[in-house]
PDB file of N, CA and C in Angstrom:
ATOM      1  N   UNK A   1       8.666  11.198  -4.549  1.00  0.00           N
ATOM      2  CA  UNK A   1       7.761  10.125  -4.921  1.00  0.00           C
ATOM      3  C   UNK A   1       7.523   9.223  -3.716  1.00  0.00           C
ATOM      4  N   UNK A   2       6.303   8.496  -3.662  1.00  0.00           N
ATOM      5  CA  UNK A   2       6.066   7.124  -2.804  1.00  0.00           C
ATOM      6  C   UNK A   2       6.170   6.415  -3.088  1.00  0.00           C
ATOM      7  N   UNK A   3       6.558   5.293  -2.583  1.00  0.00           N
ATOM      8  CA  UNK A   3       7.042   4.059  -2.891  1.00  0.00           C
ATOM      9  C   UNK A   3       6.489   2.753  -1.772  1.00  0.00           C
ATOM     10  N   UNK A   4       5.374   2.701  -1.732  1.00  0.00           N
ATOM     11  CA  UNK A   4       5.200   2.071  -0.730  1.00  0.00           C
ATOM     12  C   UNK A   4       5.066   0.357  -1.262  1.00  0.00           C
ATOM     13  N   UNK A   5       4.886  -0.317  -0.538  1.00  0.00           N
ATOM     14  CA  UNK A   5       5.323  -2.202  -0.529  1.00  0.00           C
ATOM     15  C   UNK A   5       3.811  -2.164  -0.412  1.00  0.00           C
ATOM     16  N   UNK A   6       3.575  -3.793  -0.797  1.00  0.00           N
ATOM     17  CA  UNK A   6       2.057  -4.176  -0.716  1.00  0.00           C
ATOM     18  C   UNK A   6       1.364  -3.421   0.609  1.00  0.00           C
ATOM     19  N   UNK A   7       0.453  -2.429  -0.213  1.00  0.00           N
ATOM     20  CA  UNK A   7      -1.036  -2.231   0.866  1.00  0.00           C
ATOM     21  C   UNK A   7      -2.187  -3.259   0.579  1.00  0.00           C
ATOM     22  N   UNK A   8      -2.727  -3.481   1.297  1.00  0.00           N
ATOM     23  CA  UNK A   8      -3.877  -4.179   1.872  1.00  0.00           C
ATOM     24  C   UNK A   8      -5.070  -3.205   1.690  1.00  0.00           C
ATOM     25  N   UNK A   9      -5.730  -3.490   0.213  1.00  0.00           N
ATOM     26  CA  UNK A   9      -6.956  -2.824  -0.284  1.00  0.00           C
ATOM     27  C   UNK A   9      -7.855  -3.410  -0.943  1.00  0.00           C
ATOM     28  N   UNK A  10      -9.177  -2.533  -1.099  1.00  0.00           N
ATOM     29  CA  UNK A  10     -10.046  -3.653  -2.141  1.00  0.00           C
ATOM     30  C   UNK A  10     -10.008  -3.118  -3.329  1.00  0.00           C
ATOM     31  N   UNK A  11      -8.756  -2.541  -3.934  1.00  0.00           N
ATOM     32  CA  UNK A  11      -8.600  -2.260  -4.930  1.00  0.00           C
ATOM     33  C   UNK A  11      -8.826  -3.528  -5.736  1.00  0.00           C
ATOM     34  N   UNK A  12      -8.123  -4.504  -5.684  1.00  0.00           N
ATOM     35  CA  UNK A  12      -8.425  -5.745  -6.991  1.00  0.00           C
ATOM     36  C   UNK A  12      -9.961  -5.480  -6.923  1.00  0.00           C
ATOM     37  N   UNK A  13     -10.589  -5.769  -5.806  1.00  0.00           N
ATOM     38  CA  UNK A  13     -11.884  -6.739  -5.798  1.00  0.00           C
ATOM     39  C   UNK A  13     -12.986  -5.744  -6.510  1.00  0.00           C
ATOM     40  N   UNK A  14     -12.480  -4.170  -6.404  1.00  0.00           N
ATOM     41  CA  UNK A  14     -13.419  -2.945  -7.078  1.00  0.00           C
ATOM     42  C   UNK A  14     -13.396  -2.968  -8.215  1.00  0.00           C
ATOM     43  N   UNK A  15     -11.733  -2.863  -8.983  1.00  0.00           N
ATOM     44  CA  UNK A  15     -11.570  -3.201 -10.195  1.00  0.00           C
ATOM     45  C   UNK A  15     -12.426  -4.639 -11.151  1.00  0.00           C
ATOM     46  N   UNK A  16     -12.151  -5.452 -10.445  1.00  0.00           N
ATOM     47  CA  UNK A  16     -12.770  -6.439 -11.346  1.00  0.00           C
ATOM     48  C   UNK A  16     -14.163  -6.647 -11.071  1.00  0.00           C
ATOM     49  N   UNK A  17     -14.845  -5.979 -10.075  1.00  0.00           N
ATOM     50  CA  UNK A  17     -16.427  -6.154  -9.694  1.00  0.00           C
ATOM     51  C   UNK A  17     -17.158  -5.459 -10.785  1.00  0.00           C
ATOM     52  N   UNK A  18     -16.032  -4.058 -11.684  1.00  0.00           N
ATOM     53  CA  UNK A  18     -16.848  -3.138 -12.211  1.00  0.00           C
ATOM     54  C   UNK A  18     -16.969  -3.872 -13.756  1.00  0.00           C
ATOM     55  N   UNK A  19     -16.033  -5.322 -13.712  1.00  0.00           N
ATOM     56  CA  UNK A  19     -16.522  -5.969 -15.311  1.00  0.00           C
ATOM     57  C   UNK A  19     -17.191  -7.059 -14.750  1.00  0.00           C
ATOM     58  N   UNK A  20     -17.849  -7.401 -13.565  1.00  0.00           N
ATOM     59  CA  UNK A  20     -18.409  -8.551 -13.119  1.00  0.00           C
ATOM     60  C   UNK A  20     -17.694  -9.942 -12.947  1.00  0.00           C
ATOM     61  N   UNK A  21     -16.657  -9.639 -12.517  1.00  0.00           N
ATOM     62  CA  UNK A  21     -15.649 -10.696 -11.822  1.00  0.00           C
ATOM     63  C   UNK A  21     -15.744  -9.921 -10.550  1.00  0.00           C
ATOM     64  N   UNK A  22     -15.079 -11.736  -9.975  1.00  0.00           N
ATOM     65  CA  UNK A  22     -14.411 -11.675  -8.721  1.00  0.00           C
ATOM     66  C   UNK A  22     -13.195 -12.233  -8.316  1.00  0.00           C
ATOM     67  N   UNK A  23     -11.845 -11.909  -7.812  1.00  0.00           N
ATOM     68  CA  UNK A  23     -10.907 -12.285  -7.586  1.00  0.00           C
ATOM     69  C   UNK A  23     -10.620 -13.570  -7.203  1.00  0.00           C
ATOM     70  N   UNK A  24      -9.938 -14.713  -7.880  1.00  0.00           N
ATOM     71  CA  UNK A  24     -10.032 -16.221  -7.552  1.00  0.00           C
ATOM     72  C   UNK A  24      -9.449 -16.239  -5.721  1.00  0.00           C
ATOM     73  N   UNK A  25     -10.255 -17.393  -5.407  1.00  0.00           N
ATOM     74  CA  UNK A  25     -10.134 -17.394  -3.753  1.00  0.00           C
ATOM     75  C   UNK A  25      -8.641 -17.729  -3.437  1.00  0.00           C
ATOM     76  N   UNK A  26      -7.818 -18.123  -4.395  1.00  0.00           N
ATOM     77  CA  UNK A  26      -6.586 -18.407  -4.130  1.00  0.00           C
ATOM     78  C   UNK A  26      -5.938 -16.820  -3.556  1.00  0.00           C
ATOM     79  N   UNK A  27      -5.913 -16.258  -5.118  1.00  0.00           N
ATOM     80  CA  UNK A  27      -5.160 -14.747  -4.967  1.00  0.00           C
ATOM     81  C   UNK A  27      -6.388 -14.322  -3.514  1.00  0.00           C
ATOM     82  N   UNK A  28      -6.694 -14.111  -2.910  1.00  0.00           N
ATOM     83  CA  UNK A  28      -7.657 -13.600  -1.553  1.00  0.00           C
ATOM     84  C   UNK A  28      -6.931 -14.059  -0.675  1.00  0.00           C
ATOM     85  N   UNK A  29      -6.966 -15.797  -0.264  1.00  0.00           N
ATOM     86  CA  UNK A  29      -6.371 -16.199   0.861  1.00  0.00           C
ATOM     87  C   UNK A  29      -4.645 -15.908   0.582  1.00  0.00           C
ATOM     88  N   UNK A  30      -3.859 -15.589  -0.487  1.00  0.00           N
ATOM     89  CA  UNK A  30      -2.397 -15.498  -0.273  1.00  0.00           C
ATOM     90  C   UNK A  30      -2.289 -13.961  -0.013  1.00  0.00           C
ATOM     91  N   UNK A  31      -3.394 -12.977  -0.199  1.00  0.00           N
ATOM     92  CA  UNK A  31      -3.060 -11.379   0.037  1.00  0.00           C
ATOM     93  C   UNK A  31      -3.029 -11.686   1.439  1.00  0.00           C
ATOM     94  N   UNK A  32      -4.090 -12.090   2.310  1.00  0.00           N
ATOM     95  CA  UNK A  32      -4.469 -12.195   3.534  1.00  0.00           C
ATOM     96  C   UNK A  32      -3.225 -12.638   4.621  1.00  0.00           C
ATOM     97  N   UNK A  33      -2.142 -13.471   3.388  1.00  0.00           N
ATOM     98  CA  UNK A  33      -1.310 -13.990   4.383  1.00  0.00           C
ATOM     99  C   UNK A  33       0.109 -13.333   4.697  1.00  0.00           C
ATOM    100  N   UNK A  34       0.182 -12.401   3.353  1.00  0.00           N
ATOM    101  CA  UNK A  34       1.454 -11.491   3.120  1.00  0.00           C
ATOM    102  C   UNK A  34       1.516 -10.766   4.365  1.00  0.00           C
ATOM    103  N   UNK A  35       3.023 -10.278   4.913  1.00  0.00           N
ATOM    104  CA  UNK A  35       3.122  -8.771   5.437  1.00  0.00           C
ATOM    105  C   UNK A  35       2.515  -7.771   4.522  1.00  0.00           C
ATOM    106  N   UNK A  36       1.587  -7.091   5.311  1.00  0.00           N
ATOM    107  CA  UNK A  36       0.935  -6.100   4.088  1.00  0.00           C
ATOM    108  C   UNK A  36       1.078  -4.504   5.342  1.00  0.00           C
ATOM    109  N   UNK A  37       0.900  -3.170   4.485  1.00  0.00           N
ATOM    110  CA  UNK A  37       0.139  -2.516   5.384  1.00  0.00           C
ATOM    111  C   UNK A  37      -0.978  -2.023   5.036  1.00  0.00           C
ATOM    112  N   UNK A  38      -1.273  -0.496   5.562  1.00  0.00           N
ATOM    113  CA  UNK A  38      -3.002  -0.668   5.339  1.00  0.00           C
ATOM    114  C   UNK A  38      -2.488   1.017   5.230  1.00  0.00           C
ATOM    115  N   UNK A  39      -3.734   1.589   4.366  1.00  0.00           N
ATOM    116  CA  UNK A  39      -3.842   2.431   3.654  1.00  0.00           C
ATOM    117  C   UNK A  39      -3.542   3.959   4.652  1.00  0.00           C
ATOM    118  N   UNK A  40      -3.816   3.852   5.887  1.00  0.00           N
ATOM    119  CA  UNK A  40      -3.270   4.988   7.384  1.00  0.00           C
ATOM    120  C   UNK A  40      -1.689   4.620   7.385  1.00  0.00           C
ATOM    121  N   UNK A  41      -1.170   3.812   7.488  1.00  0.00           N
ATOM    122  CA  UNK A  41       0.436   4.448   7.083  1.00  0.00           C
ATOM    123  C   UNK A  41       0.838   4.546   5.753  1.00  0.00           C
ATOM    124  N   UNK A  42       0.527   4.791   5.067  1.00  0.00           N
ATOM    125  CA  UNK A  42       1.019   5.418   3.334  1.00  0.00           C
ATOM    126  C   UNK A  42       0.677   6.621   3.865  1.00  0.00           C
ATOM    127  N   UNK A  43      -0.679   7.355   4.124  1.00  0.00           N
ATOM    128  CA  UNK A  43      -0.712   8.453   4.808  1.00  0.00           C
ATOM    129  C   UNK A  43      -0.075   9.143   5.934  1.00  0.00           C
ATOM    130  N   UNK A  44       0.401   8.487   6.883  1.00  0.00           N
ATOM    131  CA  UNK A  44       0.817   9.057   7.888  1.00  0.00           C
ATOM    132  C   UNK A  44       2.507   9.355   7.527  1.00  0.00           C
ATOM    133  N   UNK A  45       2.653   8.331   6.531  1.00  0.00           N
ATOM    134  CA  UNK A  45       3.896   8.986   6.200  1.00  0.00           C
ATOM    135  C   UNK A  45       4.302  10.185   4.925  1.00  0.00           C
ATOM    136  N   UNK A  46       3.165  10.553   4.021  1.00  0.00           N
ATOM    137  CA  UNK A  46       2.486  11.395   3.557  1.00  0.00           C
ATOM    138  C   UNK A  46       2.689  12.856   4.174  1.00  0.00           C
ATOM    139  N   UNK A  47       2.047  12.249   5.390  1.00  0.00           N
ATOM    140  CA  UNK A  47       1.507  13.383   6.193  1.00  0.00           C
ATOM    141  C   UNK A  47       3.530  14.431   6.638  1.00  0.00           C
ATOM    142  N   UNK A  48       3.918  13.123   7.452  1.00  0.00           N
ATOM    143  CA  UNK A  48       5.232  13.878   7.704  1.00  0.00           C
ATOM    144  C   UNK A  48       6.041  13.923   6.954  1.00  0.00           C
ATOM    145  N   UNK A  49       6.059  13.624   5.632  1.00  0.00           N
ATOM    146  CA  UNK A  49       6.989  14.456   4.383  1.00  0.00           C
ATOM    147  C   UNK A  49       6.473  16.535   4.593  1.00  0.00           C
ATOM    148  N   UNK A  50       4.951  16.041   4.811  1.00  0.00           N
ATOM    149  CA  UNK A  50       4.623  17.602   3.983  1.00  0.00           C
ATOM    150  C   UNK A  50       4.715  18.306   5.584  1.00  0.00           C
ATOM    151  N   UNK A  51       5.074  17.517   6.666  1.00  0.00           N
ATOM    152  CA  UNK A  51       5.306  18.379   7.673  1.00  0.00           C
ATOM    153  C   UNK A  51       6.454  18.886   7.967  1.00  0.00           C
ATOM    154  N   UNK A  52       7.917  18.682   6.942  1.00  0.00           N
ATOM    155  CA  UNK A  52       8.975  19.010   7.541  1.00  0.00           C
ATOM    156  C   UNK A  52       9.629  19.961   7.020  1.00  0.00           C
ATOM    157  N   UNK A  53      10.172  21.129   7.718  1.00  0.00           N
ATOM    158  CA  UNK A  53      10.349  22.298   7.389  1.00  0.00           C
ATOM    159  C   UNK A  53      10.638  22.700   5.657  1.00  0.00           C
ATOM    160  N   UNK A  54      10.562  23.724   5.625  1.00  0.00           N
ATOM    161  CA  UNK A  54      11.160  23.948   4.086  1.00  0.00           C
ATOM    162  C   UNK A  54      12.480  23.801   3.839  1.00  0.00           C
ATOM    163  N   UNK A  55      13.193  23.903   4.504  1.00  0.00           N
ATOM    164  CA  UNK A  55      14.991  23.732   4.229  1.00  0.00           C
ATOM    165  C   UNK A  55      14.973  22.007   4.560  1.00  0.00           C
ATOM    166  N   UNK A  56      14.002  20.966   4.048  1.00  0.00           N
ATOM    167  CA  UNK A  56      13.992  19.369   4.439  1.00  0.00           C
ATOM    168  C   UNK A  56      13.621  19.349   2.627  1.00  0.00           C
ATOM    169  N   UNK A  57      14.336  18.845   2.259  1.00  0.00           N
ATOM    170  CA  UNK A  57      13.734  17.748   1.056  1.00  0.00           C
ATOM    171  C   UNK A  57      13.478  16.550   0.642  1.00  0.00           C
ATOM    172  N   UNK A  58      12.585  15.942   0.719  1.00  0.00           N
ATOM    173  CA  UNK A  58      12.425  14.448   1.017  1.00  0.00           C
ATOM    174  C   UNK A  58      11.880  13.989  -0.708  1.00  0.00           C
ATOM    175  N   UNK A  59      13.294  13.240  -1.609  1.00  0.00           N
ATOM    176  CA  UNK A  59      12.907  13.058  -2.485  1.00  0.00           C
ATOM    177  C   UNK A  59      12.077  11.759  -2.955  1.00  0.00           C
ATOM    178  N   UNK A  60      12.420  10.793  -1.826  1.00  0.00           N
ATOM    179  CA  UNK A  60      11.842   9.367  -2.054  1.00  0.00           C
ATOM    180  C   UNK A  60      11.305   8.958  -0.630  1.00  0.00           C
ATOM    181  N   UNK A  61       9.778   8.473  -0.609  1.00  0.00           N
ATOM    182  CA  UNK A  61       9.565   7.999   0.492  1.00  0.00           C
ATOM    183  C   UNK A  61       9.140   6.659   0.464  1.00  0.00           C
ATOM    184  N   UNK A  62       9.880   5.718   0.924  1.00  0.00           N
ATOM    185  CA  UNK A  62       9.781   4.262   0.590  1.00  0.00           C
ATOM    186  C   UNK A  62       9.382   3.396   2.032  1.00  0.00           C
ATOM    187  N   UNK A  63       8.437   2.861   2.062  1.00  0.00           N
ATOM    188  CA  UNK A  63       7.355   2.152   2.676  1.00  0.00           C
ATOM    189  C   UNK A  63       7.194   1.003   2.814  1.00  0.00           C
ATOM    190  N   UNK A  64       7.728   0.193   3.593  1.00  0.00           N
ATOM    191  CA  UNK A  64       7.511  -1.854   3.462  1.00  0.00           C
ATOM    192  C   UNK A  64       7.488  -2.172   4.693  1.00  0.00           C
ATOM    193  N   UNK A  65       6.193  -3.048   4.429  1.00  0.00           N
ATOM    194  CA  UNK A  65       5.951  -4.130   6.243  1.00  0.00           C
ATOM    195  C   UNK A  65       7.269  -4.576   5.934  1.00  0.00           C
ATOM    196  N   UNK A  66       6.953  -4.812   7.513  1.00  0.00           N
ATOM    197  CA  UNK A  66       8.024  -5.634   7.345  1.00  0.00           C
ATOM    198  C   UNK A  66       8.005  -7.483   7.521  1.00  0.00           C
ATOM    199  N   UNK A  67       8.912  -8.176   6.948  1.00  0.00           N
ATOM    200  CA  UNK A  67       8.801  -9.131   6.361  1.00  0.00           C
ATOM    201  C   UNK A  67       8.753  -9.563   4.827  1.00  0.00           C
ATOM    202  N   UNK A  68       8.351  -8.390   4.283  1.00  0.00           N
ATOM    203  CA  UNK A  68       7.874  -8.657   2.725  1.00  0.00           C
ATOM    204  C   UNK A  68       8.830  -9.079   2.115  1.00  0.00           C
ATOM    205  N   UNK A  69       8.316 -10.182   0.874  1.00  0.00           N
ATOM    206  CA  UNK A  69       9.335 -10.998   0.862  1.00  0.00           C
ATOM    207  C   UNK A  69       9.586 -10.326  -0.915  1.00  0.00           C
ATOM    208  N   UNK A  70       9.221  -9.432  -1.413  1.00  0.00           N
ATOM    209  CA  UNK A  70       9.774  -9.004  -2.690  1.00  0.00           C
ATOM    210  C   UNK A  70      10.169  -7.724  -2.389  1.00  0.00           C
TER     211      UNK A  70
END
């Protein structure tokens, strides 16, 4: 499984655009301020689970900027 810590997406802002909201400017400026990462390392670490030999089993891959404070 992945387990990654806050990414940095416009997931909220897609979700609630498709009932005609928009995310209060509060929740915006406190995502902006978190350690976050961004959607190329969830992948890149993706990537080298499925690159490591077959005798490698990688049951948990867990993911956090660093700093994050939960």
């Amino acid at each position: 499984s992945v387990s990654p810590g806050y990414v940095l997406t416009e997931f909220v802002d897609a979700s609630l655009k498709g009932v005609g909201a928009s995310p209060p400017l509060e929740l915006k400026e406190m995502a902006q301020t978190l350690p976050s990462l961004q959607a190329n390392d969830i992948a890149d670490g993706v990537l080298y689970v499925l690159a490591t030999p077959p005798h490698v089993l990688v049951q948990e891959l867990m993911i956090k900027p660093v700093g994050e404070p939960f």
